[in-house]
Structure formats: structure tokens, C-alpha cells
PDB file of N, CA and C in Angstrom:
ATOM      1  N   UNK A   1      82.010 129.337  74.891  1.00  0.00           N
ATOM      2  CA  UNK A   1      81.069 129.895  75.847  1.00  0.00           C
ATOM      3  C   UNK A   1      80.049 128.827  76.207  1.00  0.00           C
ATOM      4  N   UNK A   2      79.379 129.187  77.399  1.00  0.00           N
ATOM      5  CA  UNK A   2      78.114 127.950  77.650  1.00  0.00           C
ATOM      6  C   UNK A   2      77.087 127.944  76.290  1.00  0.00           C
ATOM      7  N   UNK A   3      76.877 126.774  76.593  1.00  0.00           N
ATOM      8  CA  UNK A   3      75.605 126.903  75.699  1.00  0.00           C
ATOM      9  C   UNK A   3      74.411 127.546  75.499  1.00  0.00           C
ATOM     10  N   UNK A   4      74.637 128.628  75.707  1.00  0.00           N
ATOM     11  CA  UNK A   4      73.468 129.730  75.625  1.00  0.00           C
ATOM     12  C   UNK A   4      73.357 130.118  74.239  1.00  0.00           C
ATOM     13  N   UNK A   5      71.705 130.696  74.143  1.00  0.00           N
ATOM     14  CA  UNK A   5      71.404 131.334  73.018  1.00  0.00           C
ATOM     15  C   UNK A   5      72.030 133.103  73.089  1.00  0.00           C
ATOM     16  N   UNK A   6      72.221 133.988  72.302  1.00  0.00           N
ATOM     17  CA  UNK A   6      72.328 135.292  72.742  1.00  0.00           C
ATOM     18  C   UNK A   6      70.892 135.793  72.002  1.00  0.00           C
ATOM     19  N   UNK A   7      70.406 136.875  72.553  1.00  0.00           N
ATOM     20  CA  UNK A   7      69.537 137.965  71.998  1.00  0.00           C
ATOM     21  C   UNK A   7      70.125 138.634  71.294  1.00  0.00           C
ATOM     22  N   UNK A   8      69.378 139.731  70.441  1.00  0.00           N
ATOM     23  CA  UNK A   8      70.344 140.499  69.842  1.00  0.00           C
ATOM     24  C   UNK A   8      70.814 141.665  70.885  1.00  0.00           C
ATOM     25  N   UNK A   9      70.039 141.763  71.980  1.00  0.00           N
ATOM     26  CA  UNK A   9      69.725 142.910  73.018  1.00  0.00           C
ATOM     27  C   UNK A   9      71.065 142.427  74.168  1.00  0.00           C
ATOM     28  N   UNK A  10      71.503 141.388  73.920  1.00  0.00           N
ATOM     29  CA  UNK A  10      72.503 141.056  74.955  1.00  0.00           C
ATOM     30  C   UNK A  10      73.870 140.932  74.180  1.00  0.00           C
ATOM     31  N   UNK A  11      73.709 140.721  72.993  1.00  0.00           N
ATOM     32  CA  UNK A  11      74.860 140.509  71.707  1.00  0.00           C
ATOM     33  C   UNK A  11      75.387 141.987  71.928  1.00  0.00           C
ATOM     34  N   UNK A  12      74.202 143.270  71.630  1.00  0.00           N
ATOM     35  CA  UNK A  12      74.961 144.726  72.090  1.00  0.00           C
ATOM     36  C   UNK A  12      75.420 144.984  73.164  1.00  0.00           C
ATOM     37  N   UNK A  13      74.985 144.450  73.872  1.00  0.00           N
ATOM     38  CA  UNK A  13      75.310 145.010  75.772  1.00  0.00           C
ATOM     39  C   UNK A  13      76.699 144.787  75.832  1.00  0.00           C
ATOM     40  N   UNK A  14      76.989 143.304  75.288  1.00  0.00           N
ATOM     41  CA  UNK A  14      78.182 142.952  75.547  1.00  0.00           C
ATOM     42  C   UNK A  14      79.225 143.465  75.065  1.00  0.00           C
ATOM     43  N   UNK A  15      78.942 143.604  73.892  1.00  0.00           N
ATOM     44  CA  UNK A  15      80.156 145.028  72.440  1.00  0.00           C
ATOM     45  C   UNK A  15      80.117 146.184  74.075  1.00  0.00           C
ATOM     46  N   UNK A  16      79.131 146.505  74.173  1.00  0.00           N
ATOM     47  CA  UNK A  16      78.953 148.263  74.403  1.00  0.00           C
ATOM     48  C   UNK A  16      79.709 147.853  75.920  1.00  0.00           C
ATOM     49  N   UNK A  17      79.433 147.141  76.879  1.00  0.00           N
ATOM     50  CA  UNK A  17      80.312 147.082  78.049  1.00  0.00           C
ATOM     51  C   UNK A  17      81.583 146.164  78.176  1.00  0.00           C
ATOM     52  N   UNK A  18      81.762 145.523  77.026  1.00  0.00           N
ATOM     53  CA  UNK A  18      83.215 145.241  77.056  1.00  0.00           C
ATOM     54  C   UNK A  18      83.397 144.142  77.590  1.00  0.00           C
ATOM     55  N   UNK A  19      82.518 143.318  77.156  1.00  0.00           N
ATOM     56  CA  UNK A  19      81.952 141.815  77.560  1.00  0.00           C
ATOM     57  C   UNK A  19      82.547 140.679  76.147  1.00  0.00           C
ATOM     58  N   UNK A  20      83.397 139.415  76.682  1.00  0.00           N
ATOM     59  CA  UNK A  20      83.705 139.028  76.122  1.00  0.00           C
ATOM     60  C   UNK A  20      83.154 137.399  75.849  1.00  0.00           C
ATOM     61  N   UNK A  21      82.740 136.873  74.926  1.00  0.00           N
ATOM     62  CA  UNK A  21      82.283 135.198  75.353  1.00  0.00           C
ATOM     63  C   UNK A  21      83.079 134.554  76.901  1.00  0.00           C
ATOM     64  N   UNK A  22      84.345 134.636  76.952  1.00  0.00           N
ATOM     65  CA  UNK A  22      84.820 133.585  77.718  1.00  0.00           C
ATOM     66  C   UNK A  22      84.496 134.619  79.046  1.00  0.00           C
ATOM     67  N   UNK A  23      84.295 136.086  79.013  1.00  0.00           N
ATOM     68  CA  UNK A  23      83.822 136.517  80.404  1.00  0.00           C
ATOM     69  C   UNK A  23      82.695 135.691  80.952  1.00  0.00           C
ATOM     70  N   UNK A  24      82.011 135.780  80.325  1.00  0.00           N
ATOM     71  CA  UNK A  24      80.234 135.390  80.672  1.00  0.00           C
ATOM     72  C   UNK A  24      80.401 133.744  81.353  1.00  0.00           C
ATOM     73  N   UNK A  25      82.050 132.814  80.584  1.00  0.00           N
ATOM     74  CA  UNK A  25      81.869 131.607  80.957  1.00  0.00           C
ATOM     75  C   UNK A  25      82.353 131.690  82.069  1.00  0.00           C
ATOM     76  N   UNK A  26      83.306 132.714  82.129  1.00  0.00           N
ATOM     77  CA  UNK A  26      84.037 132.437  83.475  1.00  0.00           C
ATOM     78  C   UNK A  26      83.340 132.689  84.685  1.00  0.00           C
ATOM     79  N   UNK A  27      82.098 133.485  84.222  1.00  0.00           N
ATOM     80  CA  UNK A  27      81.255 133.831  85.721  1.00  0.00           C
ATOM     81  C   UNK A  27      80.347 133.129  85.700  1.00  0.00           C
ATOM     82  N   UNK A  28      80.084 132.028  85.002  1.00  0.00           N
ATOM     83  CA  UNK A  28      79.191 130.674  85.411  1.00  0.00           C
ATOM     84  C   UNK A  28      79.731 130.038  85.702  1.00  0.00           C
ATOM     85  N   UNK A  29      81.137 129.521  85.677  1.00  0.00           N
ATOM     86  CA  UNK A  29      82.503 128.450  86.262  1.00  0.00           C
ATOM     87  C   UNK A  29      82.485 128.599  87.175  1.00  0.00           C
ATOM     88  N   UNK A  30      82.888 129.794  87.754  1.00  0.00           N
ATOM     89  CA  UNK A  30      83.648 130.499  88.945  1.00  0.00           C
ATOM     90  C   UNK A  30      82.404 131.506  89.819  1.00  0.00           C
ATOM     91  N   UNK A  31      81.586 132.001  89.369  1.00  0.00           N
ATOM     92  CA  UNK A  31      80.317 133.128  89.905  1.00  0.00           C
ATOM     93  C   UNK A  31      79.580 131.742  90.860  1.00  0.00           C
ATOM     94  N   UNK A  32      78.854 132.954  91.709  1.00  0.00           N
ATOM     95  CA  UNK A  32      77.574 132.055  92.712  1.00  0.00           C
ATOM     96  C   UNK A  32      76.020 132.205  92.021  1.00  0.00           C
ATOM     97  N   UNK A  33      75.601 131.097  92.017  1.00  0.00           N
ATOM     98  CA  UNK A  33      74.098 131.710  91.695  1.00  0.00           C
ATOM     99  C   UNK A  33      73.182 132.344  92.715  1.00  0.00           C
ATOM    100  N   UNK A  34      72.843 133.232  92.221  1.00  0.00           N
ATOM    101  CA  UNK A  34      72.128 134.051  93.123  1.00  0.00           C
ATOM    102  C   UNK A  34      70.838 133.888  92.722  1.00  0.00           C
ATOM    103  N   UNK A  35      70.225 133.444  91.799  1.00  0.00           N
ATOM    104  CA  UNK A  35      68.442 133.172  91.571  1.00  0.00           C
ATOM    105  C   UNK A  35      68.375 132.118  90.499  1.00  0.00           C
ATOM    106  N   UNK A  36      67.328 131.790  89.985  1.00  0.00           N
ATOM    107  CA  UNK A  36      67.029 130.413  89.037  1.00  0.00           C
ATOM    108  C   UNK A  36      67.647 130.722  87.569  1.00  0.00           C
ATOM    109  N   UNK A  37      68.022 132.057  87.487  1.00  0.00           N
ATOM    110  CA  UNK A  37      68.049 133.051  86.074  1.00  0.00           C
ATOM    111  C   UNK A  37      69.519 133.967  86.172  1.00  0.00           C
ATOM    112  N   UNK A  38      70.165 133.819  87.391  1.00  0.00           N
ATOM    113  CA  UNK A  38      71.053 134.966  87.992  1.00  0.00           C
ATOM    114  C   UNK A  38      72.311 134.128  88.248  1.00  0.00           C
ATOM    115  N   UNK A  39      73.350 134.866  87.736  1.00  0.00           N
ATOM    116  CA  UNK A  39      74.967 134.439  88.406  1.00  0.00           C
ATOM    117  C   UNK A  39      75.458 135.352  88.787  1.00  0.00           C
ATOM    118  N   UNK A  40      76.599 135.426  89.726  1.00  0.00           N
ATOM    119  CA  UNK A  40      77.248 136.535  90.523  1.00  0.00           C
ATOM    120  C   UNK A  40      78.389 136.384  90.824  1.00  0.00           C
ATOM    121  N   UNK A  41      79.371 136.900  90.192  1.00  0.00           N
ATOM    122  CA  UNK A  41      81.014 136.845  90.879  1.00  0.00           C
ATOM    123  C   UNK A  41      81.454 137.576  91.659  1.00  0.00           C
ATOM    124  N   UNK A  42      81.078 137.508  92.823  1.00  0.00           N
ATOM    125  CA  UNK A  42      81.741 137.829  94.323  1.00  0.00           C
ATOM    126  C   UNK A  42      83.101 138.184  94.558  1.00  0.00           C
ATOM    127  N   UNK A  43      83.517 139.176  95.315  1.00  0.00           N
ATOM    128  CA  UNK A  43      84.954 139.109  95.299  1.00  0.00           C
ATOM    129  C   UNK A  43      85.233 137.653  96.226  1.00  0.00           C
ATOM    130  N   UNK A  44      84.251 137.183  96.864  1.00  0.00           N
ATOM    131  CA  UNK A  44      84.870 135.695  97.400  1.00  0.00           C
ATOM    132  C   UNK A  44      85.271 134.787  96.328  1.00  0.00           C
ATOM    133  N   UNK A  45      84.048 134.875  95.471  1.00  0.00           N
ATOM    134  CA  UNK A  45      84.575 133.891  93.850  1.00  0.00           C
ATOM    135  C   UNK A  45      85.793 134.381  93.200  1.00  0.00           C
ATOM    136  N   UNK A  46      85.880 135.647  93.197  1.00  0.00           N
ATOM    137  CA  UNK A  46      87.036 136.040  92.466  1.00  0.00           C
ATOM    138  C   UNK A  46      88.223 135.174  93.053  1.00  0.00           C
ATOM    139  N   UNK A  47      88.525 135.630  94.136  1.00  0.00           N
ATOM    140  CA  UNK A  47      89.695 135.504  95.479  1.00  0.00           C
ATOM    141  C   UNK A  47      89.780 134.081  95.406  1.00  0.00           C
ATOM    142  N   UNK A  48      88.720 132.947  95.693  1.00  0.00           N
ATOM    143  CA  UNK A  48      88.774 131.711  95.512  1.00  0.00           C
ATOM    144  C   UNK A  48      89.636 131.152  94.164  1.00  0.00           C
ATOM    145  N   UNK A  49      89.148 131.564  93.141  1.00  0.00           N
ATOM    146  CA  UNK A  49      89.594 131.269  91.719  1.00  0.00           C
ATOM    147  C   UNK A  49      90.633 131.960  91.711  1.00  0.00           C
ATOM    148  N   UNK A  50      91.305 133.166  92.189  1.00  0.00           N
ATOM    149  CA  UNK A  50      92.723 133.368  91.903  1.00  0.00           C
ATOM    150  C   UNK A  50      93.423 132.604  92.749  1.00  0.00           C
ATOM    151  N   UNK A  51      93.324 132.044  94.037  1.00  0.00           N
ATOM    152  CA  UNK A  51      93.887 131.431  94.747  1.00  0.00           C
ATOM    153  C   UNK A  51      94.470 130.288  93.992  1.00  0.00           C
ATOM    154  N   UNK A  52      93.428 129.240  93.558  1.00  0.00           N
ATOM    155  CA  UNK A  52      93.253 128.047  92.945  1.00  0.00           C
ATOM    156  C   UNK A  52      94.450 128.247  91.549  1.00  0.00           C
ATOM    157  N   UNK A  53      94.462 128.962  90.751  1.00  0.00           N
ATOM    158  CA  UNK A  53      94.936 129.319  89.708  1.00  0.00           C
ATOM    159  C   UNK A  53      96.353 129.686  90.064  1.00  0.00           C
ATOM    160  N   UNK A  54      96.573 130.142  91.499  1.00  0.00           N
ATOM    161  CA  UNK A  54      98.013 130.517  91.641  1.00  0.00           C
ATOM    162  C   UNK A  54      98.394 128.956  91.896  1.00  0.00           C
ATOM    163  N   UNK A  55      97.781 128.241  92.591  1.00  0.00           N
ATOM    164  CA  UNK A  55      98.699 126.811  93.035  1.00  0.00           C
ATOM    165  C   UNK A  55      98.677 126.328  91.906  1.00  0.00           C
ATOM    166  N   UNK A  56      97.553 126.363  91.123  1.00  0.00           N
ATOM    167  CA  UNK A  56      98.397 125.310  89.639  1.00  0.00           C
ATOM    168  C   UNK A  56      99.602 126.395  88.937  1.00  0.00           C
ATOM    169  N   UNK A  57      99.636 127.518  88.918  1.00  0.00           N
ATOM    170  CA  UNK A  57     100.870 127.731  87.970  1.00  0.00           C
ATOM    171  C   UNK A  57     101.969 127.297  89.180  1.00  0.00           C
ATOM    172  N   UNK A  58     102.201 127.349  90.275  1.00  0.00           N
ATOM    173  CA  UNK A  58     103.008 126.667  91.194  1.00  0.00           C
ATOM    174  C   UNK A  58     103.176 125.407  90.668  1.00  0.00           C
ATOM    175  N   UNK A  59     102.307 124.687  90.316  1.00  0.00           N
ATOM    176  CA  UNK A  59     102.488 123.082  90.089  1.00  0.00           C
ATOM    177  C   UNK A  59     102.927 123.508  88.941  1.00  0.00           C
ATOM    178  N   UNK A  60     102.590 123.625  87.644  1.00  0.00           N
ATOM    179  CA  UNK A  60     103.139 124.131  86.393  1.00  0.00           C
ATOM    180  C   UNK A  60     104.913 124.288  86.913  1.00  0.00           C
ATOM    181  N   UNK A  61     104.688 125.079  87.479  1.00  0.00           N
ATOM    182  CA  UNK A  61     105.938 125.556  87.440  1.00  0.00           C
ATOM    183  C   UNK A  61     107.019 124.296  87.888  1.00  0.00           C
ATOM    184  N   UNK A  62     106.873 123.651  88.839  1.00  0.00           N
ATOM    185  CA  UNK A  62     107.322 122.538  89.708  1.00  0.00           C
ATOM    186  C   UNK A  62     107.442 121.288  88.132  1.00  0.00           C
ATOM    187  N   UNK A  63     106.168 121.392  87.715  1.00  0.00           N
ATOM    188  CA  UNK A  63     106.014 119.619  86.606  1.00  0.00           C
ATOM    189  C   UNK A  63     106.544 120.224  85.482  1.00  0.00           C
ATOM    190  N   UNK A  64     107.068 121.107  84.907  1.00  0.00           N
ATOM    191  CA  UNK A  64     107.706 121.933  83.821  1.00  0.00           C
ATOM    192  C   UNK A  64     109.026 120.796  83.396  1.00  0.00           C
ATOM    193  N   UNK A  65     108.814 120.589  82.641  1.00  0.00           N
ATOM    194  CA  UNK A  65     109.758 119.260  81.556  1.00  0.00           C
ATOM    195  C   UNK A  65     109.432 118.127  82.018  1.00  0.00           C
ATOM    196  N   UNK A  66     108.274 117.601  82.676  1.00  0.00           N
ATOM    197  CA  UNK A  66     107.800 116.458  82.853  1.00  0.00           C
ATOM    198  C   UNK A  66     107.171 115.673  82.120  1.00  0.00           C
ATOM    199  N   UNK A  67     107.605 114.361  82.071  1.00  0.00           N
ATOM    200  CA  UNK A  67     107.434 113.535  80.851  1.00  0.00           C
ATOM    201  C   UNK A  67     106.951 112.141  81.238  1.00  0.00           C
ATOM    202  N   UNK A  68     105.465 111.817  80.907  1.00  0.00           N
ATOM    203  CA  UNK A  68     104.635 110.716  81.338  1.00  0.00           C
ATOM    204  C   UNK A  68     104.760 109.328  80.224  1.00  0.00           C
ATOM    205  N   UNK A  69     105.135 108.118  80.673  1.00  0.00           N
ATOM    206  CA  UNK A  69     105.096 107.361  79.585  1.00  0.00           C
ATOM    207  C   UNK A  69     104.103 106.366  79.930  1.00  0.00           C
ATOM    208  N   UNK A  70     102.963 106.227  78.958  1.00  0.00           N
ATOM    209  CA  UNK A  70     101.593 105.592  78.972  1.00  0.00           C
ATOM    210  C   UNK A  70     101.797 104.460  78.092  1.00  0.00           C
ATOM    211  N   UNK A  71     101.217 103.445  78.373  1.00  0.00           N
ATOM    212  CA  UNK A  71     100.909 102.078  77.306  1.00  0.00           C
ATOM    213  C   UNK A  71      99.229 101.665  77.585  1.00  0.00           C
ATOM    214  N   UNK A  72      98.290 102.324  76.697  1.00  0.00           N
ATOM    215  CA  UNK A  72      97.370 102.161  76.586  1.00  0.00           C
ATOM    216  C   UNK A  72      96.447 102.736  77.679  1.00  0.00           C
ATOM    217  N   UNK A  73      95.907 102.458  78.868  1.00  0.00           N
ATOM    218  CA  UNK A  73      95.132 102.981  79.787  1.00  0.00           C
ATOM    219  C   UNK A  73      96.233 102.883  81.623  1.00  0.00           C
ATOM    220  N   UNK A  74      97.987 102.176  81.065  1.00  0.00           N
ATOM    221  CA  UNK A  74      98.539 102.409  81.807  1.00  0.00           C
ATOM    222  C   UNK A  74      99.482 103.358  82.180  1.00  0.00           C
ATOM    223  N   UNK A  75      99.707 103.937  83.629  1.00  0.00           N
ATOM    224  CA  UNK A  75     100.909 104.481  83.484  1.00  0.00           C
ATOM    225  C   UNK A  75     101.754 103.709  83.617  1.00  0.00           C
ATOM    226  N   UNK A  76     102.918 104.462  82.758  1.00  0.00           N
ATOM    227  CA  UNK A  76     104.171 103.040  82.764  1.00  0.00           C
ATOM    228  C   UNK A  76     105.418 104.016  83.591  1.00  0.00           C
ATOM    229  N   UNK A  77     105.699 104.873  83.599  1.00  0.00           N
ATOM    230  CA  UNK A  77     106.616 105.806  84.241  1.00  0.00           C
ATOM    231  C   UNK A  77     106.588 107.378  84.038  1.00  0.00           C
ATOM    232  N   UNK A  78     107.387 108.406  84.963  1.00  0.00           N
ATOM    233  CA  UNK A  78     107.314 109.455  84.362  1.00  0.00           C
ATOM    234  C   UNK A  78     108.328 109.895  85.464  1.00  0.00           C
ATOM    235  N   UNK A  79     108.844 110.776  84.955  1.00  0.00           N
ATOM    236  CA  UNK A  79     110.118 111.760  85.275  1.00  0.00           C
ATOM    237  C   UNK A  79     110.326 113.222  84.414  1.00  0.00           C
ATOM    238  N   UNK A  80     111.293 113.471  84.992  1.00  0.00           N
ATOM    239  CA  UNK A  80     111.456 114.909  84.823  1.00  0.00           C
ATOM    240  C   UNK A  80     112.415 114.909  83.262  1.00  0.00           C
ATOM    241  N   UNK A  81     112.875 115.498  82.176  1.00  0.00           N
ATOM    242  CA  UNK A  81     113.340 115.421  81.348  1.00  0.00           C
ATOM    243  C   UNK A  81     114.661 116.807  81.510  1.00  0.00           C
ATOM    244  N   UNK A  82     113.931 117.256  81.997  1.00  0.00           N
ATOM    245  CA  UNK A  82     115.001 118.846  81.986  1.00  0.00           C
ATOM    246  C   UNK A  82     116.568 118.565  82.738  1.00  0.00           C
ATOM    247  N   UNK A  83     117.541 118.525  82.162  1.00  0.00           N
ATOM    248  CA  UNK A  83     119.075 118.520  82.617  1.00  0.00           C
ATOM    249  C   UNK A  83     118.912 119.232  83.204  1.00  0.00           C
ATOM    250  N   UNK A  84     119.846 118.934  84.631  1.00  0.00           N
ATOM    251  CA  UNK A  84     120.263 119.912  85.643  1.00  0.00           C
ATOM    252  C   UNK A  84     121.644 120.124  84.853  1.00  0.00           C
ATOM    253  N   UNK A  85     122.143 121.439  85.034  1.00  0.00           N
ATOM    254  CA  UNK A  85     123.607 121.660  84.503  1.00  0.00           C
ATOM    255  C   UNK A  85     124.630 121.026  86.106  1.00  0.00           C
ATOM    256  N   UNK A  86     125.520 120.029  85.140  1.00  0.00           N
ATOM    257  CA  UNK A  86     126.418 119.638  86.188  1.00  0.00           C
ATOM    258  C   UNK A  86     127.696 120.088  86.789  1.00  0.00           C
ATOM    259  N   UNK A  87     127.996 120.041  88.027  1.00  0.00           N
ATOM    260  CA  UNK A  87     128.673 120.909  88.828  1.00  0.00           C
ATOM    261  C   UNK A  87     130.123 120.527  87.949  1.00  0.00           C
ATOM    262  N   UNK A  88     131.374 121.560  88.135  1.00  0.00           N
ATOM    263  CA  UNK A  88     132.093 121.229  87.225  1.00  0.00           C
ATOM    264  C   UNK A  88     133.317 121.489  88.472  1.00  0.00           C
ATOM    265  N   UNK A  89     134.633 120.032  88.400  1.00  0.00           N
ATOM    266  CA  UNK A  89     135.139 120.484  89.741  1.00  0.00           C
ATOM    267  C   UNK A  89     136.156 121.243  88.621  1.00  0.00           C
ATOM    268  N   UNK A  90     136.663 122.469  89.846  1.00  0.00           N
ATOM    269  CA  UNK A  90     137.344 123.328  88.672  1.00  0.00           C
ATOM    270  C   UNK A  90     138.629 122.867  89.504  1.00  0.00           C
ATOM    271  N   UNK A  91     139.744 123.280  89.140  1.00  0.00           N
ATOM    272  CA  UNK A  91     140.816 123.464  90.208  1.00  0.00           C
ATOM    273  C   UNK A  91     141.369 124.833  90.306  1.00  0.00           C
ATOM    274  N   UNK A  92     141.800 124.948  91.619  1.00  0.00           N
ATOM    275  CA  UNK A  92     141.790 126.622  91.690  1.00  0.00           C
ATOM    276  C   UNK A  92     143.009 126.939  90.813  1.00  0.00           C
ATOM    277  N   UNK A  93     143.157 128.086  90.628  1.00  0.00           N
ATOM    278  CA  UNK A  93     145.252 128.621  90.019  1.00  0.00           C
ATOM    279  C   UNK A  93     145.704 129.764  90.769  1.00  0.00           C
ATOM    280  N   UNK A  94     146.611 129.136  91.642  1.00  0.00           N
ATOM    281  CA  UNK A  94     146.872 129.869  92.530  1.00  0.00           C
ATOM    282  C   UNK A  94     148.397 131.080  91.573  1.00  0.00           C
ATOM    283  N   UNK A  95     148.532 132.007  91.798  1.00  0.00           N
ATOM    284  CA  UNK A  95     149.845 132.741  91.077  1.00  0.00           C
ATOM    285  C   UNK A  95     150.283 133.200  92.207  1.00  0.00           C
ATOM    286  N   UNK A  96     151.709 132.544  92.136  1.00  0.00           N
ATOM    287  CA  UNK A  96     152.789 132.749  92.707  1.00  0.00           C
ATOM    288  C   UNK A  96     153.031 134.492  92.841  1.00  0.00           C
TER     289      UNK A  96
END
């Protein structure tokens, strides 16, 4: 969670409404500030951050068995690791 202190008065709020540490972070990540003291997650913030979150599991999905080879502060290569299964020529059998 951010580095905040909790009260004990906000430690209950959160039990009693179902408030979790990483909620509170996610609406200072992702929320608008609305005053010097105030954050606010908008359904624009929401909508923004699910957007964002769908193209990386897209990329996830796309770089899935990808394999980076580094030598110190270089990249040295990277490719995909995952076998494609290879086409197999069959021959047909025709019955007489």
C-alpha cells in the first residue's frame, strides 16, 4: 500500500466496508485528485485503466514463451521459445 499512516478510525472503516490495502493503492495509481487531501476513481479512471490492462494482457498474450538473452546492461537477442507443432505431410489411402 502507499505509504500512509492508518488511524484506528480508518483501519475499521475499511474491515466494515470491505476495503482492502491494495484497493486504497489502486485509487491513488489509477483515481483523480480531486483536493490537496482527496482521490477519486471516476468511471473515466476506471475505463482508462481497464482499457490499458486489456492491451497488456494482449501483449502478454502475443510475448508468452518469450525469451530475452542479456550480457550485462546488453541486449544480446530474444525470440520466441514456444514450438509451433509441425505440419505433418500425410499421404492420403485411398480404398479401392
Amino acid at each position: 500500500m502507499t505509504e500512509l499512516s492508518l488511524t484506528r478510525h480508518a483501519e475499521a472503516r475499511m474491515r466494515q466496508r470491505g476495503y482492502k490495502d491494495e484497493d486504497v493503492d489502486l485509487v491513488f495509481r489509477v483515481g483523480t485528485r480531486v483536493a490537496d487531501d482527496a482521490f477519486l476513481l471516476t468511471d473515466k479512471d476506471a475505463a482508462r485503466a481497464i482499457r490499458k490492462r486489456k492491451q497488456e494482457i494482449q501483449q502478454l498474450e502475443r510475448l508468452r514463451g518469450s525469451q530475452v538473452i542479456v550480457e550485462g546492461e546488453t541486449l544480446i537477442t530474444l525470440y520466441h521459445t514456444t514450438m509451433r507443432p509441425r505440419r505433418r505431410n500425410r499421404k492420403s489411402w485411398r480404398h479401392s
